[in-house]
Protein backbone atom coordinates (compact mmCIF):
# COMPACT_ATOMS: atom_id res chain seq x y z
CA UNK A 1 3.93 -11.04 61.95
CA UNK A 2 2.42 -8.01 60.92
CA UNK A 3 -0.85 -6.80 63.09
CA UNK A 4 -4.41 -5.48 61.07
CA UNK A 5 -3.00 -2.27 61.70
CA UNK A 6 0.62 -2.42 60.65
CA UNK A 7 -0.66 -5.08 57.68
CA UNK A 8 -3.02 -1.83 56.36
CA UNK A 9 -0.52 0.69 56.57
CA UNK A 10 1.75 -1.45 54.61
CA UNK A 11 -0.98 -2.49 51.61
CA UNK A 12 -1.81 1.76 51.76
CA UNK A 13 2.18 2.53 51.19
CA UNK A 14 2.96 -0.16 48.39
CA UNK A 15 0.04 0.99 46.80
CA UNK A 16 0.98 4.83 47.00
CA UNK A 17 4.68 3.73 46.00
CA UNK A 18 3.90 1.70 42.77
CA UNK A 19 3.98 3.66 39.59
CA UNK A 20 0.60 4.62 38.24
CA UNK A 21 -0.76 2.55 35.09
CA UNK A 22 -1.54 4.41 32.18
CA UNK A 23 -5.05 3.71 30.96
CA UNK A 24 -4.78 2.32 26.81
CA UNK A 25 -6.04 4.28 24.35
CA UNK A 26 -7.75 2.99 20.59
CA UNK A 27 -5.36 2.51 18.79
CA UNK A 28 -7.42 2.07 15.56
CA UNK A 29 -7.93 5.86 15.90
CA UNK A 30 -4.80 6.80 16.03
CA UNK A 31 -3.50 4.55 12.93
CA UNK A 32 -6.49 5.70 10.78
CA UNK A 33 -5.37 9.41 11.15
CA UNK A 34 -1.77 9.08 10.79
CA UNK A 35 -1.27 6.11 8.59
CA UNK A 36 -0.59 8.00 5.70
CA UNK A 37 1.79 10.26 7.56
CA UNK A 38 4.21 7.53 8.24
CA UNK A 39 7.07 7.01 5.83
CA UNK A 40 10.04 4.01 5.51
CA UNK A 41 13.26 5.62 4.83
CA UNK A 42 15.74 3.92 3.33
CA UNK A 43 19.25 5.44 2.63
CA UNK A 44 22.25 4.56 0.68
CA UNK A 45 25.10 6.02 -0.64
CA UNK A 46 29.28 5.97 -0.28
CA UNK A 47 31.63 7.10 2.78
CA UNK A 48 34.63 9.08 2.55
CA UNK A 49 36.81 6.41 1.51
CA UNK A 50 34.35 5.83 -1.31
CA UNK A 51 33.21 2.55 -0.46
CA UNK A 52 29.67 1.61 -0.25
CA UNK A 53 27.30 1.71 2.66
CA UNK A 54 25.00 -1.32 3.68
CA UNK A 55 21.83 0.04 2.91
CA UNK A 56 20.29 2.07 6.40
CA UNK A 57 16.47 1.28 7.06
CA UNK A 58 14.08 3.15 9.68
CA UNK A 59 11.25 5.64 9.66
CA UNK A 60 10.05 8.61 10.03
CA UNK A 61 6.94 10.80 9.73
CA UNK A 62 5.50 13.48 7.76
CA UNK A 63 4.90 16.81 9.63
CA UNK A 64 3.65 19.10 6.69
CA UNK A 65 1.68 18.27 3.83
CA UNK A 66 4.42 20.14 1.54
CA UNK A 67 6.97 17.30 1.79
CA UNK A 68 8.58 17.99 5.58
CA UNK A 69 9.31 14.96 7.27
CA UNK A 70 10.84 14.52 10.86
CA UNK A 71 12.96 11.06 11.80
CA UNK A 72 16.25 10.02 13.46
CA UNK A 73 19.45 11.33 12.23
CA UNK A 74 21.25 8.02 12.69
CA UNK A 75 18.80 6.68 10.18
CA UNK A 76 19.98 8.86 7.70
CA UNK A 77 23.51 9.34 9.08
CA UNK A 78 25.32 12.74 9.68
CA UNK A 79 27.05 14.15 7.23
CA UNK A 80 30.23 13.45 7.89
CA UNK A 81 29.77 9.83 7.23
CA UNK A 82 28.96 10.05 3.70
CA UNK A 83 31.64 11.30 0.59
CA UNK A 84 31.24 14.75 0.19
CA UNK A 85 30.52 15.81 -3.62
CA UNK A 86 30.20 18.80 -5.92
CA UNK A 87 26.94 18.91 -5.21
CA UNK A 88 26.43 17.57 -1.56
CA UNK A 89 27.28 14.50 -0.20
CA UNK A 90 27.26 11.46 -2.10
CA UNK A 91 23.48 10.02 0.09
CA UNK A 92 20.30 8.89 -1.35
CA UNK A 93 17.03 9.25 1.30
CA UNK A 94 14.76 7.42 -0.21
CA UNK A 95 11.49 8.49 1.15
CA UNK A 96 8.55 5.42 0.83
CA UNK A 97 4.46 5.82 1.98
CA UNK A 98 1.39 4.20 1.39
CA UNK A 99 -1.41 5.27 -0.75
CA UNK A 100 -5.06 5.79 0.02
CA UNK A 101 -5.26 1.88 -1.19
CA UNK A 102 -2.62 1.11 1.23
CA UNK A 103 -0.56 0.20 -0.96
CA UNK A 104 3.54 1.13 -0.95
CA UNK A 105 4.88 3.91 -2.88
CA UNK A 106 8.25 5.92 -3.35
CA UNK A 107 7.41 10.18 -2.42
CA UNK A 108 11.07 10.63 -4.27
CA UNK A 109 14.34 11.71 -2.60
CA UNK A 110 15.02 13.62 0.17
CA UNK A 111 17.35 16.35 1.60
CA UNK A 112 18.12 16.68 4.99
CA UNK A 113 19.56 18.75 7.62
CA UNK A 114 20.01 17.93 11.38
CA UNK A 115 18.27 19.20 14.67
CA UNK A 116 21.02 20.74 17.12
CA UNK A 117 21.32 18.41 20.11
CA UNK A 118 18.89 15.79 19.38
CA UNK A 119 18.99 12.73 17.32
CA UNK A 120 16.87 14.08 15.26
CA UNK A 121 16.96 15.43 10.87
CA UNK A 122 14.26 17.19 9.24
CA UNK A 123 13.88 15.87 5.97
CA UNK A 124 12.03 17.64 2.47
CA UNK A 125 10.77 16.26 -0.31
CA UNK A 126 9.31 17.98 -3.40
CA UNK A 127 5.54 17.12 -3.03
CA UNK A 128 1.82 18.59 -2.05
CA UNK A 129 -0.85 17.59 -0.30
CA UNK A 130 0.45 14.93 1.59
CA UNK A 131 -1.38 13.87 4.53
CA UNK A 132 0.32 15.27 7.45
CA UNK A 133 0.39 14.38 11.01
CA UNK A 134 -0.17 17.25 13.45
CA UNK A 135 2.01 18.08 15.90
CA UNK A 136 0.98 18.66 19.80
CA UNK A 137 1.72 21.51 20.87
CA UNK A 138 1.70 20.36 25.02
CA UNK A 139 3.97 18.55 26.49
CA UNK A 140 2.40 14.96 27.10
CA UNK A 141 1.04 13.78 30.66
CA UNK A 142 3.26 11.95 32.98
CA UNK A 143 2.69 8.26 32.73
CA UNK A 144 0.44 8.71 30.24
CA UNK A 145 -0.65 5.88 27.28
CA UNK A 146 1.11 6.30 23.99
CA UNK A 147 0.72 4.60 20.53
CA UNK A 148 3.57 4.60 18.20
CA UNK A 149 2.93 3.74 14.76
CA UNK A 150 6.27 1.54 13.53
CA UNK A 151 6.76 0.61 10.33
CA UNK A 152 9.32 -2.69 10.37
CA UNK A 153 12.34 -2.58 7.16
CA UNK A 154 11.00 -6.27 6.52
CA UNK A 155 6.69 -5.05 6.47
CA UNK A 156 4.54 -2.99 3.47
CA UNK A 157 2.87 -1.54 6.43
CA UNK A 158 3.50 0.35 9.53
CA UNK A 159 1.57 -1.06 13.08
CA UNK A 160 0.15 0.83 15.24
CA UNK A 161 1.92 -0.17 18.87
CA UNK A 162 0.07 0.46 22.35
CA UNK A 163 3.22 1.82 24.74
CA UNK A 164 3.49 3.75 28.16
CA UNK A 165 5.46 6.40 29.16
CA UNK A 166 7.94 6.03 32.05
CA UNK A 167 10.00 8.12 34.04
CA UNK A 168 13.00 9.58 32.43
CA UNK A 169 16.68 9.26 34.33
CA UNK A 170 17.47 13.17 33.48
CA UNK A 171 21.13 13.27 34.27
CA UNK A 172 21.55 11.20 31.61
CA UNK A 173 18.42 11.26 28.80
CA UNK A 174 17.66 14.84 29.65
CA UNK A 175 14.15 16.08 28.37
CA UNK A 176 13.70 13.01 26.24
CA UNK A 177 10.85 10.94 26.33
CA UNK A 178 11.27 7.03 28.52
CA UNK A 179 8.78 4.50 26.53
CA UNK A 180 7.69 0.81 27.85
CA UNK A 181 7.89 -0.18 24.43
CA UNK A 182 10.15 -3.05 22.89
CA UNK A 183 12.08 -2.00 19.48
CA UNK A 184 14.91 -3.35 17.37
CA UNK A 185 17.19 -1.66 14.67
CA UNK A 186 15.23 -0.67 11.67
CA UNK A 187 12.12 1.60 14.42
CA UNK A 188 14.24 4.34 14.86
CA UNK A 189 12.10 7.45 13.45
CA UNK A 190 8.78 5.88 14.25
CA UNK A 191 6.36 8.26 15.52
CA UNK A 192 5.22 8.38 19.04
CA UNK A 193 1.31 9.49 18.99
CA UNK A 194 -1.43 10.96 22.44
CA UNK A 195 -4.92 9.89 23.06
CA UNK A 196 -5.70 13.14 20.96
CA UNK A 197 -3.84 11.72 17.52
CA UNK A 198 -1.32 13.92 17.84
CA UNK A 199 2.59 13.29 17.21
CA UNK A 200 4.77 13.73 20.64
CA UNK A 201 7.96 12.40 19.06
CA UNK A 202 10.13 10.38 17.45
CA UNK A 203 11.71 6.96 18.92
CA UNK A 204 15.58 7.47 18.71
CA UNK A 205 16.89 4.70 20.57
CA UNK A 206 16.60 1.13 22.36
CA UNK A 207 17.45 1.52 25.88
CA UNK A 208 16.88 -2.05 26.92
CA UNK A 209 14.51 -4.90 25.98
CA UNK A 210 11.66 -3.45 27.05
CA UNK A 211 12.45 0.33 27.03
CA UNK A 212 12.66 2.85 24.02
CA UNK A 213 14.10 6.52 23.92
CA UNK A 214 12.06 9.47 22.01
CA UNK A 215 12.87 12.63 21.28
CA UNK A 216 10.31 15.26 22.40
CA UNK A 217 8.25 17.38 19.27
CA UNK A 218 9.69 21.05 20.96
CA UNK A 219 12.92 19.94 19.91
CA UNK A 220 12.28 20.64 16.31
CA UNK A 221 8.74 22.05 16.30
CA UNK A 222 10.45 25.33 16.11
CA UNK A 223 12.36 24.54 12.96
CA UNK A 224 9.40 23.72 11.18
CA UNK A 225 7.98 26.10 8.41
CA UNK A 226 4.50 27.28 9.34
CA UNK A 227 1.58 24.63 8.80
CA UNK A 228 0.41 25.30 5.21
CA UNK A 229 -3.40 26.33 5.58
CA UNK A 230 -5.50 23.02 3.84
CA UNK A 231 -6.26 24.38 -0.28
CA UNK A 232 -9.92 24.33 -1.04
CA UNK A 233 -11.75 21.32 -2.64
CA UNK A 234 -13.39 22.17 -6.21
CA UNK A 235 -16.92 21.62 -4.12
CA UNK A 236 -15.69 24.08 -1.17
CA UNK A 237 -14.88 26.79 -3.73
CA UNK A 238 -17.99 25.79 -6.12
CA UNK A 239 -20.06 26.41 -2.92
CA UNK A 240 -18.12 29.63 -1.74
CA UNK A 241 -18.99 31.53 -5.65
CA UNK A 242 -22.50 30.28 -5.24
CA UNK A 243 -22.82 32.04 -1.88
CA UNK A 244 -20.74 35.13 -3.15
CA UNK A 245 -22.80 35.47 -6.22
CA UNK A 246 -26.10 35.56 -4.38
CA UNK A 247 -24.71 38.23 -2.43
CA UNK A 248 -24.13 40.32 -5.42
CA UNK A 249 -26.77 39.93 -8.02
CA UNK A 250 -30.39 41.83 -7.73
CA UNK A 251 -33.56 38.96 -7.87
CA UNK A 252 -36.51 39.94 -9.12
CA UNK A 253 -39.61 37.79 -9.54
CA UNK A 254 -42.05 37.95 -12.69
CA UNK A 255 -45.15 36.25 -14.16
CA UNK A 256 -46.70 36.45 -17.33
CA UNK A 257 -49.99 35.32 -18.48
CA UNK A 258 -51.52 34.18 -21.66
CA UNK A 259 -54.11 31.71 -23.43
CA UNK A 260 -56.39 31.43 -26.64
CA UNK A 261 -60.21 31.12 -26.40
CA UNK A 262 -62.08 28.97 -29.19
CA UNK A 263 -65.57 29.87 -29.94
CA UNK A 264 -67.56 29.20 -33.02
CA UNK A 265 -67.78 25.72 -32.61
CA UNK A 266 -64.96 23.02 -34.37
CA UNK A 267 -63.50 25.89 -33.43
CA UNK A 268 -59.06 25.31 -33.21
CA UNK A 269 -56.28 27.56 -31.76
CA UNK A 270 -52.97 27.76 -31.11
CA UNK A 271 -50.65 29.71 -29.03
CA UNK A 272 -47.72 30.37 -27.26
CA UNK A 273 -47.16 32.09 -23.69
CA UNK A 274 -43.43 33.44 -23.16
CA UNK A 275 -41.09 35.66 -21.00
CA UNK A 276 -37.88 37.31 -22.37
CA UNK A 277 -35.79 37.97 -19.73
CA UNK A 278 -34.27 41.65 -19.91
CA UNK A 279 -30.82 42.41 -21.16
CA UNK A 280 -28.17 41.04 -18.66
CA UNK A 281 -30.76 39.19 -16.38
CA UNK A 282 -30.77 35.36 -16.57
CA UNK A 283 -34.12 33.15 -15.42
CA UNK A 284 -32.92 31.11 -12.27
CA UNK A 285 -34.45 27.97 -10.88
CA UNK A 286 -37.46 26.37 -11.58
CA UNK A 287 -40.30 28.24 -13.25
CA UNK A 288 -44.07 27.38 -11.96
CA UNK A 289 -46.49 26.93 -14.73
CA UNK A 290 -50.34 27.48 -13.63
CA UNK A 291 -52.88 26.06 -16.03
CA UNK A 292 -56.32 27.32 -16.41
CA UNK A 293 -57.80 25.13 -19.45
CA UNK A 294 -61.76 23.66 -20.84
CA UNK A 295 -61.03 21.68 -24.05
CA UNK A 296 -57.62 22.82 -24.10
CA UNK A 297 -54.53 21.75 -23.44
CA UNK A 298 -50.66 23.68 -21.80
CA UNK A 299 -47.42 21.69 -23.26
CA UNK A 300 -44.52 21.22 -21.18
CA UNK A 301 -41.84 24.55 -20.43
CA UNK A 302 -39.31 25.18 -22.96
CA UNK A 303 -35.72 27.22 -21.62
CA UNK A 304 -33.73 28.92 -24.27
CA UNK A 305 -30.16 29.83 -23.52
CA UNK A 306 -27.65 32.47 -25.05
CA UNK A 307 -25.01 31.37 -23.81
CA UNK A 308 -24.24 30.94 -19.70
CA UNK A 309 -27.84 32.14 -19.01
CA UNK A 310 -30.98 31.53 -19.71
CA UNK A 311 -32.83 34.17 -21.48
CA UNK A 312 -36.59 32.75 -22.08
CA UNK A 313 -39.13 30.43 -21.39
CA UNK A 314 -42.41 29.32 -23.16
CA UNK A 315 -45.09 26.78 -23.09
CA UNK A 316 -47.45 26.18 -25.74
CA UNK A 317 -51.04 26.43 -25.24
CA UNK A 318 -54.22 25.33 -27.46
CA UNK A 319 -58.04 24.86 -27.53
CA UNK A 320 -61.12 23.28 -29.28
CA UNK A 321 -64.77 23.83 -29.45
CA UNK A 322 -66.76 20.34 -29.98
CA UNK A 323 -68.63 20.13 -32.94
CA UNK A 324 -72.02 21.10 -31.39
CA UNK A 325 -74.66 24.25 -31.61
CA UNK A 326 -74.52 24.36 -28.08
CA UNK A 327 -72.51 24.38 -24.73
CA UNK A 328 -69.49 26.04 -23.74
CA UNK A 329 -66.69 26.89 -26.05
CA UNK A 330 -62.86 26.23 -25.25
CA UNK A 331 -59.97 27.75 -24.02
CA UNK A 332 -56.51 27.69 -22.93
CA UNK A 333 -54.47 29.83 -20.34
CA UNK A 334 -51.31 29.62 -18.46
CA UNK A 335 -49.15 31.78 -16.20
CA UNK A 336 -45.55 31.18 -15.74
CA UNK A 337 -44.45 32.41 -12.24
CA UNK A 338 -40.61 32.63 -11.53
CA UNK A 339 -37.53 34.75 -11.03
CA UNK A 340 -34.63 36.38 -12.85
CA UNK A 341 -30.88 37.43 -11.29
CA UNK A 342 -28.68 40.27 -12.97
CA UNK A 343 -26.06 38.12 -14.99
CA UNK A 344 -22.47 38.72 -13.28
CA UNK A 345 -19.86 39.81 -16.01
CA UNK A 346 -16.65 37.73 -16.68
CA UNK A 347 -14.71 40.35 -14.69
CA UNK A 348 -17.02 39.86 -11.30
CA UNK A 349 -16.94 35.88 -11.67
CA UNK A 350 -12.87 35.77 -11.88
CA UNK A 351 -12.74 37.87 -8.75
CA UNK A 352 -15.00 35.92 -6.91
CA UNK A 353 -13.33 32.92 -8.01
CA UNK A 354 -9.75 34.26 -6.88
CA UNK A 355 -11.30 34.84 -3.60
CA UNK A 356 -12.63 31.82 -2.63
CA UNK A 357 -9.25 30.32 -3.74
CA UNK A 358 -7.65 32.33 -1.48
CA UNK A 359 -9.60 31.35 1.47
């Protein structure tokens, strides 16, 4: 029977001796950034002898908007398994995602070349502005909580999966990742994702019910072309010329006065205040009308434009004496109060334009 003492001691070492738990992390974050980064592949084709091949399913995920995709190469198959032909081997990759709806969708056919010394085959489509998953660019923690995001042959969606990591037996798995994670033929390229959203590999094989192999990202992070820098939206680049053109063009404000006075009395008049901007200067904004009127009235602004700018403004002003001998007679006067910008020329607008594409 074990004293207070010696009972202590032992509680203290089998706590210090069991493996740490890893704490969960939401997994709703990390399927709403990288759901549209994870593809179904599905491959056919013919072996040497020219015979057919049962249809290969797994998964795999995209790594660069352009069309780069990372999964297993025993999804795919090396290429030695498949009939060599004129123009490569006789193997269709059949690359499958979801849309912003969710919905499925083939991203076309694939080519494919294999990492050295991993289980692993960068694949390339022809396509654009995919959404990408980013890839971390630290080794994960020890023990830490994992979600991998695996996308069953028989499902039109992937699931997000809450795993841990595990000690890896290195004389035989090397600098592969160990996952607690259960997975059956048909996971194999499924992505392995951190606490930060971030891809730290790519499940390669089924160790035992409960355990899964992946391959770490710095096996073929190196191979990867550099990340493509994000292209301007219309709205980024709309707002990038507005800033660059206010940088460039000389403001000036202005205000012009005028009015009509009526004095004899049934006395009527009509007239018209106006500014013409100069030659190569457009009126920008909102122009301020002040009204000074006694039996008159100031009608509403009028713009003109010649062309992309606009060159004038006017209001319309009038008066009336009342028909009486006596008393005050009418008038009319307004002052429009605004401000005009040097007009850019075609030549300044398509540079500015070409810059903020470029940025």
């Amino acid at each position: 029977m074990l004293s207070r003492t010696s009972y202590t001691a032992f509680v203290v070492a089998i706590a210090l001796s069991a493996p740490a738990t890893a704490q969960s992390i939401d997994r709703s974050s990390v399927w709403a950034a990288n759901k549209q980064a994870v593809v179904k592949i599905n491959v056919t084709g013919r072996n040497p002898a020219g015979a057919s091949v049962p249809m290969r399913k797994g998964s795999g995920v995209i790594v660069r908007p352009n069309g780069v995709i990372v999964t297993a190469l025993h999804v795919i198959g090396d290429d030695a398994e498949w009939s060599e032909t004129p123009d490569g081997r006789d193997r269709r990759i059949e690359i499958i995602g979801l849309d912003g709806n969710g919905i499925e969708h083939s991203l076309g056919t694939a080519s494919a070349r294999a990492v050295p010394a991993y289980d692993l085959a960068i694949l390339t489509i022809t396509a654009s502005n995919l959404l990408a998953a980013t890839v971390a660019d630290t080794p994960p923690a020890e023990l830490s909580s994992v979600v991998a995001i695996i996308w069953d042959p028989g499902s039109h969606q992937p699931e997000p999966v809450s795993a841990d990591l595990v000690p890896t037996d290195a004389s035989r798995f090397r600098d592969n990742l160990t996952l607690r994670l259960a997975v059956v033929e048909g996971h194999s390229g499924s992505g392995v994702f951190n606490a930060d959203n971030k891809l730290i590999g790519i499940i390669t094989n089924q160790l035992d019910a409960n355990r899964a192999l992946a391959a770490p990202v710095f096996a073929f992070n190196h191979l990867l072309p550099p990340p493509q820098r994000a292209r301007p939206t219309e709205q980024d680049v709309a707002q990038c010329e507005a800033d660059a053109r206010k940088t460039r063009v000389d403001r000036e404000a202005f205000s012009v006065s005028d009015g009509v006075r009526c004095q004899n009395m049934g006395d009527n008049q009509q007239g018209t205040v106006q500014y013409n901007a100069p030659p190569g200067y457009s009126i920008v904004g909102q122009v301020q009308r002040v009204d000074e009127t006694n039996y008159g009235s100031v009608g509403p602004l009028r713009y003109t434009r010649d062309g992309g700018r606009v060159s004038s403004v006017s209001a319309d002003v009038s008066c009336s004496t009342p028909n009486r001998p006596f008393g005050p007679g009418g008038w009319s006067n307004a002052t429009l109060n605004g401000f005009i910008e040097r007009s850019l020329a075609q030549d300044e607008l398509a540079e500015i334009r070409r810059t903020c594409l470029a940025q």
